[in-house]
Each structure stands twice: as structure tokens, then as C-alpha cells.
N, C-alpha and C. Protein backbone atom coordinates (compact mmCIF):
# COMPACT_ATOMS: atom_id res chain seq x y z
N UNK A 1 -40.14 -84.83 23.49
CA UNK A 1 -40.04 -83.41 23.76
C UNK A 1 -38.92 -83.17 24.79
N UNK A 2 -38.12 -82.16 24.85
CA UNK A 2 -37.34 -81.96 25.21
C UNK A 2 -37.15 -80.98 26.85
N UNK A 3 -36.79 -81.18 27.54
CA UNK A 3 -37.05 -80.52 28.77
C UNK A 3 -35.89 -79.20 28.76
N UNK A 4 -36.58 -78.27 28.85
CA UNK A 4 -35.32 -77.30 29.17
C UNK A 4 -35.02 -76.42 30.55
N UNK A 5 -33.37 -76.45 30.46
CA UNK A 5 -33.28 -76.40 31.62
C UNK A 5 -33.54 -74.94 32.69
N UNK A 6 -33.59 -75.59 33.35
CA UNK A 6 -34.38 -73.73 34.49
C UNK A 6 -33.08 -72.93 35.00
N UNK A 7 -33.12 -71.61 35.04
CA UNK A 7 -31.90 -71.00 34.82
C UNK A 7 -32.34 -70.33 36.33
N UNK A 8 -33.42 -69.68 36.53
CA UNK A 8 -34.53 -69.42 37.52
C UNK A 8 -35.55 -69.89 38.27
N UNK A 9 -35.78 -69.25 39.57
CA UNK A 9 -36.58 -69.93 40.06
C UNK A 9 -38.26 -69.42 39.47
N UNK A 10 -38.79 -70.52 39.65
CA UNK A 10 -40.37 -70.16 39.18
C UNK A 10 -40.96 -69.39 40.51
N UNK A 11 -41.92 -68.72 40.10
CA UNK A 11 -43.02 -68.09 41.58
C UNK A 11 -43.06 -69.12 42.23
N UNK A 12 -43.73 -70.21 42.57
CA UNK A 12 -44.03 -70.92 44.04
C UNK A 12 -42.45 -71.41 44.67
N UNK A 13 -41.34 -70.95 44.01
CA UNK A 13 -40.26 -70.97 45.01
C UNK A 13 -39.74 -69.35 45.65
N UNK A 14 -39.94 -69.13 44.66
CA UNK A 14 -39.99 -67.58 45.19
C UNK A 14 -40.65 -67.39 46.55
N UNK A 15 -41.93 -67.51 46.36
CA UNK A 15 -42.55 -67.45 47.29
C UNK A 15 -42.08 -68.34 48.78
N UNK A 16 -41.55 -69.51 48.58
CA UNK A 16 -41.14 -70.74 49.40
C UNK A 16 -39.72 -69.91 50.28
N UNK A 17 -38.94 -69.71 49.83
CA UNK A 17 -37.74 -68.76 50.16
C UNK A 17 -37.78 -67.31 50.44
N UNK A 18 -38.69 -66.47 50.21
CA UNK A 18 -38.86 -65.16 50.19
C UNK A 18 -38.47 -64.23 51.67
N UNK A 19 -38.70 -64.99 52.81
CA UNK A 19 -38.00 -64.67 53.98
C UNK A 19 -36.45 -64.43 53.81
N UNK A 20 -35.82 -65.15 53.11
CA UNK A 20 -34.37 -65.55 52.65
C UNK A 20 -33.60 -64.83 52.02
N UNK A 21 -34.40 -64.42 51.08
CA UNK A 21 -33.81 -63.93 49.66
C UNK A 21 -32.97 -62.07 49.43
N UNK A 22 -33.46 -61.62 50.89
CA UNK A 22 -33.04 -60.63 51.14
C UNK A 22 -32.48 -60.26 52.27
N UNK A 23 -31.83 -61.21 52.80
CA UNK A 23 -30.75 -61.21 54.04
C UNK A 23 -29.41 -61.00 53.82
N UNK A 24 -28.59 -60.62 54.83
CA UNK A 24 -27.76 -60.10 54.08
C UNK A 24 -26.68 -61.31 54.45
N UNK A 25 -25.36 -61.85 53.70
CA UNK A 25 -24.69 -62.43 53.76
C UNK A 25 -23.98 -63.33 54.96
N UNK A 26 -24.01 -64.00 55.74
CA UNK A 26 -23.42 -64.38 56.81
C UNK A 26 -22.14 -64.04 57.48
N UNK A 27 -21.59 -63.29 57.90
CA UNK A 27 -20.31 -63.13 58.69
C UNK A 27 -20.00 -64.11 59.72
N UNK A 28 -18.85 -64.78 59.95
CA UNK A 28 -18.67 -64.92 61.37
C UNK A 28 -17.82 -64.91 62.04
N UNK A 29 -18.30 -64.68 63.05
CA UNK A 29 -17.34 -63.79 64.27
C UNK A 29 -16.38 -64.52 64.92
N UNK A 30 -16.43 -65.79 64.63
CA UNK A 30 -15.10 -66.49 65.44
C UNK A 30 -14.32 -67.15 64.16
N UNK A 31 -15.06 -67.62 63.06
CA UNK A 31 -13.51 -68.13 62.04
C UNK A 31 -13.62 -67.12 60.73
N UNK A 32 -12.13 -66.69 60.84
CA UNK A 32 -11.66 -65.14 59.89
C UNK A 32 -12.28 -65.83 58.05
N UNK A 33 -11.97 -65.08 57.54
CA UNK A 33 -12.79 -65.12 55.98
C UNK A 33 -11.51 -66.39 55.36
N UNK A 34 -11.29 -67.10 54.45
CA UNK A 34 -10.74 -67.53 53.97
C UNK A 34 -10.35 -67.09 52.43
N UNK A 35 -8.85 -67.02 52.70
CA UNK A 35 -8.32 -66.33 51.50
C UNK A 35 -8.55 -66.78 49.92
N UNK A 36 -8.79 -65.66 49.23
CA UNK A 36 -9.12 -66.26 47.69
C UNK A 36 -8.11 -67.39 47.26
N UNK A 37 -7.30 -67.25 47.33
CA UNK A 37 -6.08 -68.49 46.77
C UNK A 37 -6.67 -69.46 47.35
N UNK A 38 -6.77 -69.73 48.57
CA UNK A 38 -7.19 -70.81 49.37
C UNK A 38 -8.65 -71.42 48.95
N UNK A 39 -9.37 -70.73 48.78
CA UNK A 39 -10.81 -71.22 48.33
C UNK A 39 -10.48 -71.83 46.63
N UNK A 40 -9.75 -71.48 45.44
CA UNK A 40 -9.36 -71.58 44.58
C UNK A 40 -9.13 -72.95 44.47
N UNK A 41 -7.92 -73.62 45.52
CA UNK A 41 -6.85 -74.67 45.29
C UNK A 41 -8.34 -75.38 45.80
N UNK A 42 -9.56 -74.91 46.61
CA UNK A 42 -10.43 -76.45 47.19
C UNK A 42 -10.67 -76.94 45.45
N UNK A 43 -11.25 -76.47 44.32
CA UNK A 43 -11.22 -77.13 43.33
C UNK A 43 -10.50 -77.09 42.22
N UNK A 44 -9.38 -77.28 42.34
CA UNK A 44 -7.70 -77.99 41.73
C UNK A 44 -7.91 -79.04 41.76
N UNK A 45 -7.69 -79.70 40.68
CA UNK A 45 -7.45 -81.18 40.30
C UNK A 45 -6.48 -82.16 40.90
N UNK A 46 -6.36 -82.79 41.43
CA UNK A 46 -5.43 -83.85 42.32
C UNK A 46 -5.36 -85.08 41.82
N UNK A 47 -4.45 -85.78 42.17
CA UNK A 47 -4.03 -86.99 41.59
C UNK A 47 -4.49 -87.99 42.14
N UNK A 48 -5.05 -88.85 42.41
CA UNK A 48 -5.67 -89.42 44.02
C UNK A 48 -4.49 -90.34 44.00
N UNK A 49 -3.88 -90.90 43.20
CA UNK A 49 -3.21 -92.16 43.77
C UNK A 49 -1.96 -91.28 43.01
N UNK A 50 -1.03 -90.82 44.54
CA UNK A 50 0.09 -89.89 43.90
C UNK A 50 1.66 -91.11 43.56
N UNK A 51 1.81 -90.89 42.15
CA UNK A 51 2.94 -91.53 41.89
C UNK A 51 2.82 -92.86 41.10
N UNK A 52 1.07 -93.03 41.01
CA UNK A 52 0.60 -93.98 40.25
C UNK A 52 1.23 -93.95 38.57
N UNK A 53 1.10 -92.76 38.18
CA UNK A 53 1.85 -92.29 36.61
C UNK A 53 3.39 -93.02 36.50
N UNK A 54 3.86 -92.76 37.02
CA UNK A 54 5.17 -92.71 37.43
C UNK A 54 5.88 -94.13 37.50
N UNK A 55 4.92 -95.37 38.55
CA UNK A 55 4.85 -96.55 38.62
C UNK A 55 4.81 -97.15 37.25
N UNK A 56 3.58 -96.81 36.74
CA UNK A 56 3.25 -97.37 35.51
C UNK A 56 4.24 -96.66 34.07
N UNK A 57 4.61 -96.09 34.10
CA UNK A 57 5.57 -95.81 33.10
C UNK A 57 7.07 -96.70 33.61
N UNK A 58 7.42 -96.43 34.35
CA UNK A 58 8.64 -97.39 34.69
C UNK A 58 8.37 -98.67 34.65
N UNK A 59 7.05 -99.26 34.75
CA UNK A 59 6.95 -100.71 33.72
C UNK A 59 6.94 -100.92 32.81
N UNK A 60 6.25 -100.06 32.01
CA UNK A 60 6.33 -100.02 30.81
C UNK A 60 7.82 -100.03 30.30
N UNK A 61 8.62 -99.44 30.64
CA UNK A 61 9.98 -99.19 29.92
C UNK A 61 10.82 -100.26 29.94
N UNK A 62 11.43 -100.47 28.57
CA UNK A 62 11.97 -101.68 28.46
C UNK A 62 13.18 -101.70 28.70
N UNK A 63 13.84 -103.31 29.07
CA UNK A 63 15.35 -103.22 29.12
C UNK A 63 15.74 -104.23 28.30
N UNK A 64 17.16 -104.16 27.59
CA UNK A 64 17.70 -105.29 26.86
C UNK A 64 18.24 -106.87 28.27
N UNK A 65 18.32 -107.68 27.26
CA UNK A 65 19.21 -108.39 28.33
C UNK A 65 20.35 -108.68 27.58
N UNK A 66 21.30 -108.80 29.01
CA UNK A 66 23.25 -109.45 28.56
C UNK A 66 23.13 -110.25 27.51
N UNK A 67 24.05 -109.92 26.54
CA UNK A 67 24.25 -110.77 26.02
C UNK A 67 25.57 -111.51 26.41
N UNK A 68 25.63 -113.35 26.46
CA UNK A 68 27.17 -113.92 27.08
C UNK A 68 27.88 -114.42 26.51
N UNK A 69 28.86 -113.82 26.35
CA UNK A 69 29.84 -114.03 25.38
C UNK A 69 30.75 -115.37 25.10
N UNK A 70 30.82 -116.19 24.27
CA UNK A 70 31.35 -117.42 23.98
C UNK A 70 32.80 -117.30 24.34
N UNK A 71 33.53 -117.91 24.73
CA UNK A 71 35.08 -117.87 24.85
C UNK A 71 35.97 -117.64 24.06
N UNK A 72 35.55 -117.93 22.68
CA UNK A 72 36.14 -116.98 21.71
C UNK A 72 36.27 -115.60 21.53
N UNK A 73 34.78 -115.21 21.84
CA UNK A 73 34.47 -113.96 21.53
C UNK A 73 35.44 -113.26 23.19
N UNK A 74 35.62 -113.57 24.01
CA UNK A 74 36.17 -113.34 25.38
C UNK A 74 37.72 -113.14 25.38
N UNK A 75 38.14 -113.88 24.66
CA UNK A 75 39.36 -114.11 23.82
C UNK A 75 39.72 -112.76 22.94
N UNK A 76 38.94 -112.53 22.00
CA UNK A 76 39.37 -111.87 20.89
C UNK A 76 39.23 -109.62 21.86
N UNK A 77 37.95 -110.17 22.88
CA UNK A 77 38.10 -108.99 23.50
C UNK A 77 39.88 -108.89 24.38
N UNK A 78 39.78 -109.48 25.27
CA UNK A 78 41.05 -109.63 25.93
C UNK A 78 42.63 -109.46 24.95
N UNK A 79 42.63 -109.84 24.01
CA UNK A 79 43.81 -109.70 23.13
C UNK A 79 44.05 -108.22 22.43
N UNK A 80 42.55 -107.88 22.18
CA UNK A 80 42.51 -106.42 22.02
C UNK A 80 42.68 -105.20 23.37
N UNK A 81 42.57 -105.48 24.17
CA UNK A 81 42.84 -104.94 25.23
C UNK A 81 44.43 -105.09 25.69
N UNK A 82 44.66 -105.94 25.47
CA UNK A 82 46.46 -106.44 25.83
C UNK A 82 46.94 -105.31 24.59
N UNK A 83 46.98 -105.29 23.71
CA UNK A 83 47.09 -104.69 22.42
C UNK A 83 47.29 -102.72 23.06
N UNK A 84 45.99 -102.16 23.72
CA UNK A 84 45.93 -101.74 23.80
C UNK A 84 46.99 -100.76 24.85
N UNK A 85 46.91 -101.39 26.01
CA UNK A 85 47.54 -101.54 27.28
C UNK A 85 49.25 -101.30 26.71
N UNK A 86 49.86 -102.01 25.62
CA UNK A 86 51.36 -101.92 25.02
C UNK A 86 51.25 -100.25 24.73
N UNK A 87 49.97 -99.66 24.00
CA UNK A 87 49.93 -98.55 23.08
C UNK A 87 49.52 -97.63 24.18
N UNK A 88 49.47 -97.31 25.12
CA UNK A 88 48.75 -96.69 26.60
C UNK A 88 48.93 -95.33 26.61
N UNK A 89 50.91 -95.49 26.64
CA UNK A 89 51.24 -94.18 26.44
C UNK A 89 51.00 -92.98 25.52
N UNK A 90 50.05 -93.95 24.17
CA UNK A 90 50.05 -92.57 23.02
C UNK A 90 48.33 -92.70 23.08
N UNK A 91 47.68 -93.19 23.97
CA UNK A 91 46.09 -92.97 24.02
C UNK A 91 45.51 -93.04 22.66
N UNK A 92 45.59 -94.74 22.30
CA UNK A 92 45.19 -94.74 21.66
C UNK A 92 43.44 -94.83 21.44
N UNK A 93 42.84 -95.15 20.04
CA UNK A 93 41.40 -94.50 20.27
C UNK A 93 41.11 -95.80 19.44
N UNK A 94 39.81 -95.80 20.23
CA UNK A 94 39.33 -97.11 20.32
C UNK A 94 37.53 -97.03 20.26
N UNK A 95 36.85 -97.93 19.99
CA UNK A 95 35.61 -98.15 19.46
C UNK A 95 34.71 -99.25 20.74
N UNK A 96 34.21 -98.83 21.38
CA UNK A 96 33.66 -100.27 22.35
C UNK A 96 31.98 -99.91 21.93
N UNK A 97 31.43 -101.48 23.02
CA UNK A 97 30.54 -101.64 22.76
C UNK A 97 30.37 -102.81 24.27
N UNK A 98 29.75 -101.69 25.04
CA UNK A 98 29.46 -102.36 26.32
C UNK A 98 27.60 -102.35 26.89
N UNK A 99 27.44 -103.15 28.14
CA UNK A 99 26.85 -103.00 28.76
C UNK A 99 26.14 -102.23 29.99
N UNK A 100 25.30 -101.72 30.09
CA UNK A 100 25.11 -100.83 31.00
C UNK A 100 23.86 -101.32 31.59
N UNK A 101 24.39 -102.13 32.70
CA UNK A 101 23.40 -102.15 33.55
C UNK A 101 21.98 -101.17 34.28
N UNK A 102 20.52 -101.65 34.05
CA UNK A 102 19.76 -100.95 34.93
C UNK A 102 19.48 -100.93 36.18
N UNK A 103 19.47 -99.71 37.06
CA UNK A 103 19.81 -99.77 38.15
C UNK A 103 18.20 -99.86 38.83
N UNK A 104 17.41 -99.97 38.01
CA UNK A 104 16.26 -100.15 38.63
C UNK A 104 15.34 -101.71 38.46
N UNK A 105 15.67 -101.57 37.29
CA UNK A 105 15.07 -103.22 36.83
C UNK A 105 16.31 -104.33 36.08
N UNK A 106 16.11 -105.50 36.22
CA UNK A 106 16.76 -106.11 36.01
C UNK A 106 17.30 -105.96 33.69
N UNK A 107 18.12 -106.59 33.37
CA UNK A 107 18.77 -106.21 32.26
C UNK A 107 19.48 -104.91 32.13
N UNK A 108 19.34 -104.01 31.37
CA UNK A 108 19.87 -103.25 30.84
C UNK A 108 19.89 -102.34 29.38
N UNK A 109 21.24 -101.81 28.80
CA UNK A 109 21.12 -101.12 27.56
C UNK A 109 22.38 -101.37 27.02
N UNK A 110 23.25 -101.30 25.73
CA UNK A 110 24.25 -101.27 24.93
C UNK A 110 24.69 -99.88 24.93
N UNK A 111 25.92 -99.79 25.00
CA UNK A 111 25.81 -98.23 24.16
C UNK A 111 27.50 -98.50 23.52
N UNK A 112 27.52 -97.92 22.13
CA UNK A 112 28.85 -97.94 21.72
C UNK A 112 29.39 -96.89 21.70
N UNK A 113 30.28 -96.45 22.39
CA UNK A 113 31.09 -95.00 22.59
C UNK A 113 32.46 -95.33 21.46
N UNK A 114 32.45 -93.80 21.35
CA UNK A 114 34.37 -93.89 20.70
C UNK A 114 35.03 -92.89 21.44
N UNK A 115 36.49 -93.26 21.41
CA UNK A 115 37.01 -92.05 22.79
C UNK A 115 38.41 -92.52 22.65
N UNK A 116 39.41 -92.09 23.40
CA UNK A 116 40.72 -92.21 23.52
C UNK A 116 41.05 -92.94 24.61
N UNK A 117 42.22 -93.80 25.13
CA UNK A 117 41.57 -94.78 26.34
C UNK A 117 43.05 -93.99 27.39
N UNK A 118 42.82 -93.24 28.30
CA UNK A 118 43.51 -92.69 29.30
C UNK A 118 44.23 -93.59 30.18
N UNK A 119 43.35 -94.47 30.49
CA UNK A 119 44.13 -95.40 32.00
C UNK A 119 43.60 -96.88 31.31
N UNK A 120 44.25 -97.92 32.06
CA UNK A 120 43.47 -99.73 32.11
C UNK A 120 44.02 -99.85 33.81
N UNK A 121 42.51 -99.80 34.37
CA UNK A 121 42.69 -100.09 36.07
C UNK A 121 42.64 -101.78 36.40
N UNK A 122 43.70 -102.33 36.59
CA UNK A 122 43.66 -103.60 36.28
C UNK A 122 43.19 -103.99 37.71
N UNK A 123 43.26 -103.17 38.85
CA UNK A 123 42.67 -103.93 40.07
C UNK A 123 41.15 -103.73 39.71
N UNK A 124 40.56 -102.71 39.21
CA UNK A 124 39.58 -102.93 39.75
C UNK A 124 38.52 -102.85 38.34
N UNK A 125 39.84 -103.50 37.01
CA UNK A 125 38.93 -104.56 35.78
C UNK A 125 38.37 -103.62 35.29
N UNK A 126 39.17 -101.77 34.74
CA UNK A 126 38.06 -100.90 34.48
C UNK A 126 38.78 -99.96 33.23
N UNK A 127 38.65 -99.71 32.45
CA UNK A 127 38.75 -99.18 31.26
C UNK A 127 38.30 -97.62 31.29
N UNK A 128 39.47 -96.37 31.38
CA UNK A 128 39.04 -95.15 31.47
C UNK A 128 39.39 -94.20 30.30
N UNK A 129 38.14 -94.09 29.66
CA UNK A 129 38.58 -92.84 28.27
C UNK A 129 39.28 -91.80 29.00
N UNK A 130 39.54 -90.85 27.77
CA UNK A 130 40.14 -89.16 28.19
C UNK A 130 38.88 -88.75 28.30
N UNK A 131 37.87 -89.06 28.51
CA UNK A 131 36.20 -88.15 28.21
C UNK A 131 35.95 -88.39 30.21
N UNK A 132 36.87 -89.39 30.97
CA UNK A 132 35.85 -89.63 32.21
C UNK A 132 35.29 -91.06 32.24
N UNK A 133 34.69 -91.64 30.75
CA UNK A 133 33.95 -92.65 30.98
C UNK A 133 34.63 -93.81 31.17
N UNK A 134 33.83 -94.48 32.57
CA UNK A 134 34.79 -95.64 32.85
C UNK A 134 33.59 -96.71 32.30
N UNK A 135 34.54 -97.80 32.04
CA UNK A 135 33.82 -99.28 31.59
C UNK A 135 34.59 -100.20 31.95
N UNK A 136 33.94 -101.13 32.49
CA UNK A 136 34.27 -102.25 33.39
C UNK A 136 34.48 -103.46 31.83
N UNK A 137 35.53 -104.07 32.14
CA UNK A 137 36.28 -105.39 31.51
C UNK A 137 34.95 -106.39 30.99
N UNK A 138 34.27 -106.65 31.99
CA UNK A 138 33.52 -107.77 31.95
C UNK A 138 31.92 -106.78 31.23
N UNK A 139 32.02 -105.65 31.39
CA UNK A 139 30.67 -105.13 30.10
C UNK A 139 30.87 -104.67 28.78
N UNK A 140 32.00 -105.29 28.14
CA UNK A 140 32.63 -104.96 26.77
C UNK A 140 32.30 -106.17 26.01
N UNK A 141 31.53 -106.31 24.80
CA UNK A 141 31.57 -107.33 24.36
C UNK A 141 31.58 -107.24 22.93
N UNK A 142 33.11 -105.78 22.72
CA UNK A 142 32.77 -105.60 21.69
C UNK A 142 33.98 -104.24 21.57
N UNK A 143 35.18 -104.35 20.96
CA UNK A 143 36.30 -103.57 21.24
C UNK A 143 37.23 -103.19 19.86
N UNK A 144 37.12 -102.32 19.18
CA UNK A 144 38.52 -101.86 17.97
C UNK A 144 39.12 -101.14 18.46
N UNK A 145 40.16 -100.94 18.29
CA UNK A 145 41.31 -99.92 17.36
C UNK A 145 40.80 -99.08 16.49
N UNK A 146 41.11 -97.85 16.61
CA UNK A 146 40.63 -97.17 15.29
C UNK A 146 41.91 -96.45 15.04
């Protein structure tokens, strides 16, 4: 059998409280009322461990690792780049396929851009499209002509 639940009080509480039940509300005189917003946010949901979400998704997320390029393959980049460097003045457009280091966890991501190549910064080993994007010599492992 099933118990159901009491919505009201029965007579012998009635009776138990009845001094009570018709008093009038409490005021008090030294701390002011507290504002509706304020009483609201006491039951708002909170995070207890703030930034815990956050932690755990950035583990979760994966990174590739370098791939290292054989001396051939180091070779055939570099010759294409020399190639390029002759053709400078007419910006020519070109196909890469570099590395992009993560700045938070170790490995990284690929990304293959296409673009026109503006500058070759030979001090400081860096490859600059007409778009802005710079790429460093040593994260290319992977370079056409188009």
C-alpha cells in the first residue's frame, strides 16, 4: 500500500503550533531586508570545482606528432625552395604542407595552405605568403609550385 504524501498539517499539529500560526512575520531592526536578486542567486547552480570542464576537455583533445623527414625528403624540400627564392620577384604560388606546433601540449597539427610567397627570411629560416602567413623552413615537409 502506498503512502501518500501530506500536503497539510493534520489537527494534533495544528494544535502543537497554534500559538505560532498567527504571528505576524519577523522584521529586524538591525540587518536591512535582502534584495530579491540576492536571495535568487542563494539557489543558482555552481560549479564546485571551477575549471574542472575545461581541464578535462583539453585532455581529451588530441595532437598529431612530427613527422621527421629523411634526407631525401629534406633535400627535395630545400631545392624547391631555392627554385622558389630565383622566382621571388613574380610571387610565385605555391602549395605547402607544414607543422604547427601546440602551444599547450606537446605534438601538434598539419595544415596545407596555398598562397603566393611574398618574402624568404633567410635569417630567421621563415617563409612569408602575400596572406601574412609566416612558416618556418624546418615545419615544411611538404612544398609545390603551382
Amino acid at each position: 500500500m502506498q503512502k501518500k504524501e501530506r500536503l497539510f498539517m493534520n489537527q494534533e499539529e495544528v494544535y502543537k503550533y497554534r500559538d505560532m500560526l498567527d504571528l505576524p512575520r519577523h522584521i529586524s531592526k538591525t540587518h536591512p531586508p535582502m534584495p530579491i536578486k540576492d536571495r535568487a542567486a542563494q539557489f543558482a547552480p555552481f560549479a564546485a570545482l571551477t575549471g574542472h570542464h575545461e581541464a578535462v576537455k583539453e585532455t581529451a583533445r588530441l595532437t598529431g606528432t612530427r613527422i621527421e623527414l629523411d634526407e631525401y625528403c629534406k633535400a627535395a624540400v630545400d631545392r624547391t625552395l631555392q627554385m622558389i627564392r630565383a622566382q621571388l620577384k613574380d610571387e610565385p604560388g605555391v602549395l605547402i604542407t607544414y607543422f604547427i606546433p601546440d602551444k599547450k601540449k606537446t605534438g601538434g597539427s598539419y595544415e596545407t595552405v596555398a598562397g603566393y610567397v611574398k618574402k624568404i627570411d633567410e635569417y630567421r629560416r621563415i617563409l612569408i605568403l602575400t596572406d601574412g602567413t609566416r612558416i618556418p623552413f624546418d615545419e615544411i615537409i611538404e612544398i609545390e609550385r603551382k
